[in-house]
Protein backbone atom coordinates (compact mmCIF):
# COMPACT_ATOMS: atom_id res chain seq x y z
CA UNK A 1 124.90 162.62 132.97
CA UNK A 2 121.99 163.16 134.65
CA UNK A 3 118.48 160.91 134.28
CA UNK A 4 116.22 163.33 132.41
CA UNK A 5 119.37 164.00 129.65
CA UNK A 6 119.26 159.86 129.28
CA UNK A 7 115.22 159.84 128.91
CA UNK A 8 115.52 162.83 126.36
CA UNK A 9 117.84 160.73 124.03
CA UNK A 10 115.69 157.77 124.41
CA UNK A 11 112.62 159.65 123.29
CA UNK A 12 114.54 161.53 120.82
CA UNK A 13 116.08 157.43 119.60
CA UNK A 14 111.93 156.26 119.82
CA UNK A 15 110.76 159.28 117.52
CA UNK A 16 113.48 158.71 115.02
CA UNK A 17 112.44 155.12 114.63
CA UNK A 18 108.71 155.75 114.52
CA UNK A 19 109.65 157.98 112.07
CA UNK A 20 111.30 155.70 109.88
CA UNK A 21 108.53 153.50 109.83
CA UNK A 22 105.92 155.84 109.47
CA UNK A 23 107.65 156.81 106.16
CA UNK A 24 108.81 154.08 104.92
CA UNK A 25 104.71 152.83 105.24
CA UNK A 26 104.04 156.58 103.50
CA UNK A 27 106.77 155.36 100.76
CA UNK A 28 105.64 152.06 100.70
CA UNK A 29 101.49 152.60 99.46
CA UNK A 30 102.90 154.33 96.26
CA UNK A 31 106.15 154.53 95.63
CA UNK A 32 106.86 157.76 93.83
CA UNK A 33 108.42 159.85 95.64
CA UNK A 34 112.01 158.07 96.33
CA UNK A 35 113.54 160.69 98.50
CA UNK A 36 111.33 159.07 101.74
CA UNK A 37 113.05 155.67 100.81
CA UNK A 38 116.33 157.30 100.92
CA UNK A 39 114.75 159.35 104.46
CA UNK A 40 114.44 155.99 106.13
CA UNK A 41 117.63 154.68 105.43
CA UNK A 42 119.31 157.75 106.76
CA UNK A 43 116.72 157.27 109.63
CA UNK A 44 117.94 153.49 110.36
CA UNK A 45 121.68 154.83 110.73
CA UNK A 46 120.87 157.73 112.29
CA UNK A 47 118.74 155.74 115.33
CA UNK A 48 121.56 153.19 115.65
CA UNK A 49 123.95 156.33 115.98
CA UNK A 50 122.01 157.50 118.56
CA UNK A 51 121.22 154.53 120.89
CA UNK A 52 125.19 153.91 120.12
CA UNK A 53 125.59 157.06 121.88
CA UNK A 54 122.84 156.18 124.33
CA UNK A 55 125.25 153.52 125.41
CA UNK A 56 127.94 155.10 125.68
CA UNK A 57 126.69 157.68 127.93
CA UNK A 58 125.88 154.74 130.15
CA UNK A 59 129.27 153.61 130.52
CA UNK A 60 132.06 155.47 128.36
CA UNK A 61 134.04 153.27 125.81
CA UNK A 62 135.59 153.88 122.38
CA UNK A 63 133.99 151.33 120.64
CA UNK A 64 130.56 152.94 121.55
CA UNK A 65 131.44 156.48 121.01
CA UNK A 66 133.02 155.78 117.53
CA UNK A 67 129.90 153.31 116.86
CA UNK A 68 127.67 156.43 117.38
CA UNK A 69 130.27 158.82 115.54
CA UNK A 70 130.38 156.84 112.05
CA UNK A 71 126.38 155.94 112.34
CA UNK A 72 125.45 159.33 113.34
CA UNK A 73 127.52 160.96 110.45
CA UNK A 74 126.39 158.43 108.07
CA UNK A 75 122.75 158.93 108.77
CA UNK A 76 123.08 163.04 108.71
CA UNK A 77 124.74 162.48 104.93
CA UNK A 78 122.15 160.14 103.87
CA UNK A 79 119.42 162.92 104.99
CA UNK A 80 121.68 165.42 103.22
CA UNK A 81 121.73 163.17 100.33
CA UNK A 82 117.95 162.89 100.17
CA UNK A 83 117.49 166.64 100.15
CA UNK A 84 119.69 166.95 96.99
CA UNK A 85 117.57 163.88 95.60
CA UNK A 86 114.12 165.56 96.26
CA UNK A 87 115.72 169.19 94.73
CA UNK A 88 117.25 167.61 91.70
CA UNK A 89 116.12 163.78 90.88
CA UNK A 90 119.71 162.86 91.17
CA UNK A 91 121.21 159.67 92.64
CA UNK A 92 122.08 160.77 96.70
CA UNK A 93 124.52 157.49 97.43
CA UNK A 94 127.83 158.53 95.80
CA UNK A 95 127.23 162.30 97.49
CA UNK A 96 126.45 161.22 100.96
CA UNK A 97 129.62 158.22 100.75
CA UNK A 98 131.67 161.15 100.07
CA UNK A 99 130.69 163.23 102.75
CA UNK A 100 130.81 160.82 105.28
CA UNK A 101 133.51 159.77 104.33
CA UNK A 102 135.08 163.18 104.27
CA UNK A 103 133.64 163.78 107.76
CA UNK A 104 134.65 160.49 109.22
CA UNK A 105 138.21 160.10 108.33
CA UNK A 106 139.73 162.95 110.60
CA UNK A 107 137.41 162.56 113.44
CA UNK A 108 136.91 158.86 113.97
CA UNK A 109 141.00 158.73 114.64
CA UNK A 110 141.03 160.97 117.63
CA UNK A 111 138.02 159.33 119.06
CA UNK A 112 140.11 156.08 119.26
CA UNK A 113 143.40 157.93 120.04
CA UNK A 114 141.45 159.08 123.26
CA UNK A 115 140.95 162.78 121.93
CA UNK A 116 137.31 162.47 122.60
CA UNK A 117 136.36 165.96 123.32
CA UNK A 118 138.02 167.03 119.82
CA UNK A 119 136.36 164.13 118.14
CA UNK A 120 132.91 165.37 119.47
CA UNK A 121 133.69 169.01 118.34
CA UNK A 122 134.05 167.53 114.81
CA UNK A 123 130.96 165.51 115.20
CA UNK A 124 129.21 168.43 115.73
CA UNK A 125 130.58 170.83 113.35
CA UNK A 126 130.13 168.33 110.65
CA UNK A 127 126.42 167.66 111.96
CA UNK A 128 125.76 171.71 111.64
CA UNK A 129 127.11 171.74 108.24
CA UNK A 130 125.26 168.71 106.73
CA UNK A 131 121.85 169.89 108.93
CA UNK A 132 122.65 173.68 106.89
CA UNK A 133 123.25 172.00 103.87
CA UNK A 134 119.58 169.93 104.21
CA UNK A 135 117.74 173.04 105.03
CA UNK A 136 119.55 174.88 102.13
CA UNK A 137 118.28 172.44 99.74
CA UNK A 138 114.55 172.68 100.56
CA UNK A 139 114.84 176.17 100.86
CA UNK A 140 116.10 176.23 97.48
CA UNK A 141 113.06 173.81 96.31
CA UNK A 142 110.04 175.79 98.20
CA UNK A 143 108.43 177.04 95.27
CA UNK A 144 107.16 173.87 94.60
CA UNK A 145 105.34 173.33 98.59
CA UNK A 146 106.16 177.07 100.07
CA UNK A 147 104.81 176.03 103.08
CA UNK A 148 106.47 172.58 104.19
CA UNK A 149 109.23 173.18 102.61
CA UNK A 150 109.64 176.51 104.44
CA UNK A 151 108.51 174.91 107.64
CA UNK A 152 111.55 171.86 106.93
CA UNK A 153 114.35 174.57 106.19
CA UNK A 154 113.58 176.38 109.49
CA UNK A 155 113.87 173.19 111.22
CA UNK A 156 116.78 171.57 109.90
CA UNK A 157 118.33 175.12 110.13
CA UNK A 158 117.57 175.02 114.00
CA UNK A 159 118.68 171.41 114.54
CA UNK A 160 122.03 172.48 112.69
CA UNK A 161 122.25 175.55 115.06
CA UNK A 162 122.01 173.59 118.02
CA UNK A 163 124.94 171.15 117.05
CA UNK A 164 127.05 174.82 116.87
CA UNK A 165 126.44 175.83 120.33
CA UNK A 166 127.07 172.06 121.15
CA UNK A 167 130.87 172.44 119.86
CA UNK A 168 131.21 176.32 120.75
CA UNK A 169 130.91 175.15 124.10
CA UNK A 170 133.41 171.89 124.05
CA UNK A 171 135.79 174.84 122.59
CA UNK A 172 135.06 177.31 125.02
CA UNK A 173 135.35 175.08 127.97
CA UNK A 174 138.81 173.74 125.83
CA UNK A 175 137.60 170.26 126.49
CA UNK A 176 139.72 168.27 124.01
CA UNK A 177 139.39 165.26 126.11
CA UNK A 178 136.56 163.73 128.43
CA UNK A 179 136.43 160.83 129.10
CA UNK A 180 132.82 160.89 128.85
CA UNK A 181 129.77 161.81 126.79
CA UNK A 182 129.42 165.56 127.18
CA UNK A 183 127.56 167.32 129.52
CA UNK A 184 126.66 170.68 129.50
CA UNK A 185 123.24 172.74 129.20
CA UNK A 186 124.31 173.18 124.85
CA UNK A 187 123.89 169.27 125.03
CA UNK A 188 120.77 169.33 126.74
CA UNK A 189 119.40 172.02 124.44
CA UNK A 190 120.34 170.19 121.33
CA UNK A 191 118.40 166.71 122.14
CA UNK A 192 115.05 168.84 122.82
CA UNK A 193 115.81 170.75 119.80
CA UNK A 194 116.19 167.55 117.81
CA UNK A 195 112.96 165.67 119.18
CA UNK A 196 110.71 168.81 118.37
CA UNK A 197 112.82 168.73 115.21
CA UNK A 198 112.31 165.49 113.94
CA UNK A 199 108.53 165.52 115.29
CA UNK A 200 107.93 168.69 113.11
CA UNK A 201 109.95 167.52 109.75
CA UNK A 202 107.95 164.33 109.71
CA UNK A 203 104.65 165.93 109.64
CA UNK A 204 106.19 167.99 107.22
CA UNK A 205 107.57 165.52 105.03
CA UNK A 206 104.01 163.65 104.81
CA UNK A 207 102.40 167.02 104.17
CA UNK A 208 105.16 167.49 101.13
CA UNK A 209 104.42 163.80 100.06
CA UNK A 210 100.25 164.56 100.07
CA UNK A 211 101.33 167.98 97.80
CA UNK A 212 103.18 166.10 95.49
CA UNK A 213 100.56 163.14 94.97
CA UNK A 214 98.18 165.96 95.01
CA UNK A 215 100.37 167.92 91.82
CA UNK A 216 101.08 164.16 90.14
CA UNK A 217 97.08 163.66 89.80
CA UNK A 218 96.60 167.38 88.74
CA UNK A 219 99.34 166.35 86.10
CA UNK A 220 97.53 163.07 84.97
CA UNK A 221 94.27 165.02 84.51
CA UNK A 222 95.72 167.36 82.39
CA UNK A 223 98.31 164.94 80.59
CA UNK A 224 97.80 162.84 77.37
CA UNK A 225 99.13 159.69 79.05
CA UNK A 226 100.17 158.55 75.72
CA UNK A 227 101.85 161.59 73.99
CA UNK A 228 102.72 163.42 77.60
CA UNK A 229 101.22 166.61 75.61
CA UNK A 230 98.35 168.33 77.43
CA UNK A 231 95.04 167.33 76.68
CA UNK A 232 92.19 169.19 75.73
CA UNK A 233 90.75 169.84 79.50
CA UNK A 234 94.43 171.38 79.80
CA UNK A 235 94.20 173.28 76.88
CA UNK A 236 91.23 175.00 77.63
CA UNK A 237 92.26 175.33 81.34
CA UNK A 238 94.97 177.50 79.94
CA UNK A 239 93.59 179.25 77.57
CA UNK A 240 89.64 179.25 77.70
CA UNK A 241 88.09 182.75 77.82
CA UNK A 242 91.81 184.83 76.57
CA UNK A 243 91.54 187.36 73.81
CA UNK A 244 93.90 186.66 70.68
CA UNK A 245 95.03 189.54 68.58
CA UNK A 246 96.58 189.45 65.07
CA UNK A 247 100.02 188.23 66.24
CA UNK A 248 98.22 184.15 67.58
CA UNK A 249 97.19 181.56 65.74
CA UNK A 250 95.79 178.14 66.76
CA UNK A 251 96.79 175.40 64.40
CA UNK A 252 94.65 172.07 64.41
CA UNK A 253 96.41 168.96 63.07
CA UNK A 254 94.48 165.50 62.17
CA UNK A 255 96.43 162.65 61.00
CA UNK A 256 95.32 161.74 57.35
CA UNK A 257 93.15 158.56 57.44
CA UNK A 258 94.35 157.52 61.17
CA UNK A 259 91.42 154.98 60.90
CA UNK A 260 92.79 152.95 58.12
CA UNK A 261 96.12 152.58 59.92
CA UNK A 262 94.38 151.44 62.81
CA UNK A 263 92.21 149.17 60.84
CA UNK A 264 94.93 147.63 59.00
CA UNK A 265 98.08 147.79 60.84
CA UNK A 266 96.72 147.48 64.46
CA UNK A 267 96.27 150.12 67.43
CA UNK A 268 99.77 149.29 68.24
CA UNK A 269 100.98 150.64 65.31
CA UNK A 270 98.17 153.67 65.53
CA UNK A 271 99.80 154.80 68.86
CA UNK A 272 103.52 154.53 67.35
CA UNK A 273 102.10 157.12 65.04
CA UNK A 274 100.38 159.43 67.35
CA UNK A 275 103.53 159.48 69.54
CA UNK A 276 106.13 160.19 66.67
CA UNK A 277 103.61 162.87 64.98
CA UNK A 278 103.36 164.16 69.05
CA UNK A 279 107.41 164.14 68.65
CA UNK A 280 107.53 166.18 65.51
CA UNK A 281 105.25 168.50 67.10
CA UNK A 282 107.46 169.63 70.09
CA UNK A 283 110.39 169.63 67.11
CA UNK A 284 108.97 172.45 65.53
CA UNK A 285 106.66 174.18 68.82
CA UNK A 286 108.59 173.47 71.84
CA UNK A 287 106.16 175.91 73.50
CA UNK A 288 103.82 175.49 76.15
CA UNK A 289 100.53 175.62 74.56
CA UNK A 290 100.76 171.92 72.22
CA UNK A 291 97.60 169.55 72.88
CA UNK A 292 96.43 166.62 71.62
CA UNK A 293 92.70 166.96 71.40
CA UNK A 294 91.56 163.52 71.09
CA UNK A 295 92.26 160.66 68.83
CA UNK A 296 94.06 161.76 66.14
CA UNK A 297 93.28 165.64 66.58
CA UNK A 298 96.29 168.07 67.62
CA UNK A 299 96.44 171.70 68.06
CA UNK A 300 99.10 174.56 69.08
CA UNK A 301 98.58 178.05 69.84
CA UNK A 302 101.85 179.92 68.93
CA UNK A 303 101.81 183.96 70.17
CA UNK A 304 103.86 186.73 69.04
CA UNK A 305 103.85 185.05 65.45
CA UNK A 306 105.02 187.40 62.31
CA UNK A 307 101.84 187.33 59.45
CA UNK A 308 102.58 183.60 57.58
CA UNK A 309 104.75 182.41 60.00
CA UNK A 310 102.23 180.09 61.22
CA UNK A 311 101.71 178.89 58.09
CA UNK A 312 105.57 178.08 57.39
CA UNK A 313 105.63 175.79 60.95
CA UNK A 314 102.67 174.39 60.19
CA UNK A 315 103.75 173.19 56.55
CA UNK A 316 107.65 172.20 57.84
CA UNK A 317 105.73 169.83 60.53
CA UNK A 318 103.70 168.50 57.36
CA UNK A 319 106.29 167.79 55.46
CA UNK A 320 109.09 166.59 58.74
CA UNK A 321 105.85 163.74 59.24
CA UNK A 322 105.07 163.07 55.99
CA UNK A 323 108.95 161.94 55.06
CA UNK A 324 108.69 159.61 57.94
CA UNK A 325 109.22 155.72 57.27
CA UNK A 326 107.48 153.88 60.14
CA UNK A 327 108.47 150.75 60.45
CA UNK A 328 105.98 147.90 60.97
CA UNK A 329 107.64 144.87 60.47
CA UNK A 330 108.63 143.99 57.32
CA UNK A 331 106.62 147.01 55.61
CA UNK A 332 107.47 150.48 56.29
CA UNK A 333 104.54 153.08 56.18
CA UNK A 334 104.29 156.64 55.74
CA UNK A 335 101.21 159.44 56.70
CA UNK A 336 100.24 162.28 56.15
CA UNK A 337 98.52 165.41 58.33
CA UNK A 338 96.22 168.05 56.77
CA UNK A 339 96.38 171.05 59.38
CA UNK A 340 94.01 174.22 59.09
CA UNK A 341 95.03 178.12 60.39
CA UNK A 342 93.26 180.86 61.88
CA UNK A 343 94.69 184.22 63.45
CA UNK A 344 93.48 186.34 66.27
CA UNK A 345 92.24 190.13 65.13
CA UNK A 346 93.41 193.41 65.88
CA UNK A 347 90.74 193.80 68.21
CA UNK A 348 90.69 190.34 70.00
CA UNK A 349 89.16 187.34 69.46
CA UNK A 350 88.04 184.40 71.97
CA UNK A 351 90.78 181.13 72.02
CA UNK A 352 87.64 179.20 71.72
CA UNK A 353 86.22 180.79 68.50
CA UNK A 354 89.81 181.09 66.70
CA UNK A 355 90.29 176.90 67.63
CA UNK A 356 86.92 176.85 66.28
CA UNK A 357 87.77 178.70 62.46
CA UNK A 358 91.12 176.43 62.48
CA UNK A 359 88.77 173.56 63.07
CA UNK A 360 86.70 174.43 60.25
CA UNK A 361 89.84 175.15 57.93
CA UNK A 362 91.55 171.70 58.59
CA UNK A 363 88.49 170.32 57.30
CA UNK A 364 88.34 172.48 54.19
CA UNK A 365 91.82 171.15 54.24
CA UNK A 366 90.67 167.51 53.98
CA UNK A 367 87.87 168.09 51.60
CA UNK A 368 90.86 169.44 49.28
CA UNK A 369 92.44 166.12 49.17
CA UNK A 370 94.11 166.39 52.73
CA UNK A 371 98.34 166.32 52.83
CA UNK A 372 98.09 170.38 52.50
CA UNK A 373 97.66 173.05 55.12
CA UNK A 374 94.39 175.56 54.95
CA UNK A 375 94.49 179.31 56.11
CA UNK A 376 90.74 180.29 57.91
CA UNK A 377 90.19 183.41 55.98
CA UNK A 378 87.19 184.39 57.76
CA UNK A 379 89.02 186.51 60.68
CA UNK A 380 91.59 187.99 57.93
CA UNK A 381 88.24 189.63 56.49
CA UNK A 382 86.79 190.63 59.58
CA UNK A 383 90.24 192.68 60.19
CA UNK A 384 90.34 193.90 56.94
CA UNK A 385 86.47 195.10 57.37
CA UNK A 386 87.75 196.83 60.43
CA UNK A 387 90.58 198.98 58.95
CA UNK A 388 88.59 200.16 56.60
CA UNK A 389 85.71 201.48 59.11
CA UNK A 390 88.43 202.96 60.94
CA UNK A 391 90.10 204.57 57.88
């Protein structure tokens, strides 16, 4: 084992750690993003694996080489494990125990029976599948951060590549025992692989940790933080400036004297209501386009809507809130919600103005003794004046 293959695993042992701490100090200033906490545990076994191995190149022994085995395979499971975490939300532990586990058990006995050349060959093959595995999983992910998530596939793809030359030579060369670590130009390869590798996936992996913070503030800005329905800024973001035709309608909601309960029960209470009458909402219009406007204003834009279909949601929402009991201590109260209607034309009609008529109808609504739902008849006439100049 020559000099230069020692000071390559050193650096590649000194990047790994840096690494870790550089993430875990990414992790640490906002912790959201729990994948990088898994990352630098799988980083922590993964640089005592390799200064394990370090050792052992120094002066062979089967304590060290099984040291690095069970380290180095824990840490690559753990990384696998945080891959599947950052795709799906879900818990890595059990996953990666398993899989080390799987990959320990039949290569940890030969390294102690003295097959060390076959136990390296399994080390390896187990480090290209869980390296393939890892760059599956972002690869799967990338429409969320095309670019570093791209960039991370490729490079745990390459890392697992090298590992397979790594045991294609052992089994060319039939080298089912050595004595020693290996050494061969595959081995050489795979540590200056690795170091560019884990060099490349860090900067990636802050990049994808800026992107996400970057998509969580876009989120807040266009979240009601107390409903999780978009708010208004959203709702015009999405819809500001479209044309509506005769099968949209906006409906605007506004919860029947939402100051009173306020005034009498508390804002507590007042927010208990918003979120249940936000609840009911996504019941009956599970649809993208439901906002809350402000205080106790709501609205939904529903498309491809048969003629008084809009006007059957928006009376079975009226009626699912107003049979609600809300509890407030030893009282239970009950609200009500006037809503008002307007449709888009056969020739197109702004979002803004048709939120606008719906506006005016819920009002019309409340001036009616609120509890009832109002249909803007304005655009209705404007349609019907158009048919007949086309007729």
């Amino acid at each position: 084992m020559t000099l230069d293959y020692k000071s390559l695993l050193l650096a590649l042992g000194v990047s790994a750690a840096c690494l870790m701490v550089t993430l875990f100090g990414t992790w640490f200033s906002r912790r959201t993003d729990s994948f990088l906490l898994t990352l630098v545990i799988a980083l922590s076994m993964t640089v005592t694996g390799i200064f394990a191995y370090g050792f052992y190149t120094a002066e062979a022994g089967t304590l060290t080489a099984s040291v690095a085995y069970v380290f180095m395979i824990s840490g690559l499971s753990v990384i696998y494990g945080a891959s599947v975490q950052f795709r799906t939300g879900a818990r890595p532990w059990r996953l990666a125990a398993l899989l080390a586990l799987a990959a320990i058990a039949p290569g940890l006995p030969l390294m102690i029976g003295g097959l060390d050349g076959l136990g390296f060959i399994l080390m390896n093959i187990a480090a290209a599948l869980l390296l393939g595995g890892t760059a599956w999983q972002y690869w799967l992910a990338r429409s969320e951060a095309p670019g570093p998530l791209t960039g991370m596939a490729i490079l745990y793809a390459m890392s697992g590549f090298s590992f397979v030359l790594c045991a294609s030579v052992l089994i060319a060369n039939q080298q089912w025992v050595l004595g020693h670590a290996p050494n061969n130009w595959a081995e050489t390869l795979n540590i200056g692989i690795c170091i560019a590798g884990m060099t490349g996936i860090g900067a990636l992996s802050l990049a994808l940790h800026q992107w996400r913070m970057a998509a969580l503030h876009r989120r807040e800005a266009m979240t009601d933080a107390l409903t999780g329905l978009m708010n208004r800024r959203a709702m015009f973001e999405r819809n500001g400036g479209r044309m509506l035709g005769t099968s949209s309608a906006v409906i605007v909601f506004d919860i029947d004297r939402f100051k009173t309960i306020n005034d009498q029960y508390g804002h507590a209470v007042g927010d208990e209501v918003l979120k249940i009458f936000a609840e009911d909402l996504l019941v009956e219009t599970p649809g993208p386009n439901t906002a809350r406007l402000g205080g106790e204003e709501f609205a939904v834009l529903l498309d491809n809507v048969l003629p008084g279909r809009a006007e059957r949601i928006a009376n079975d929402i009226r009626n699912r809130f107003g049979a609600r009991d809300i509890t407030v201590g030893v009282d239970r109260v009950r609200c009500t919600v006037s809503a008002g209607i307007a449709v888009g034309s056969q020739s197109g009609v702004l979002f803004e103005t048709v939120l606008s008529l719906a506006d005016a109808a819920l009002y019309e609504a409340k001036r009616a003794g609120r509890d009832r739902v109002q249909v803007s008849g304005y655009l209705r006439s404007v349609s019907s004046g158009e048919n007949r100049t086309s007729a």
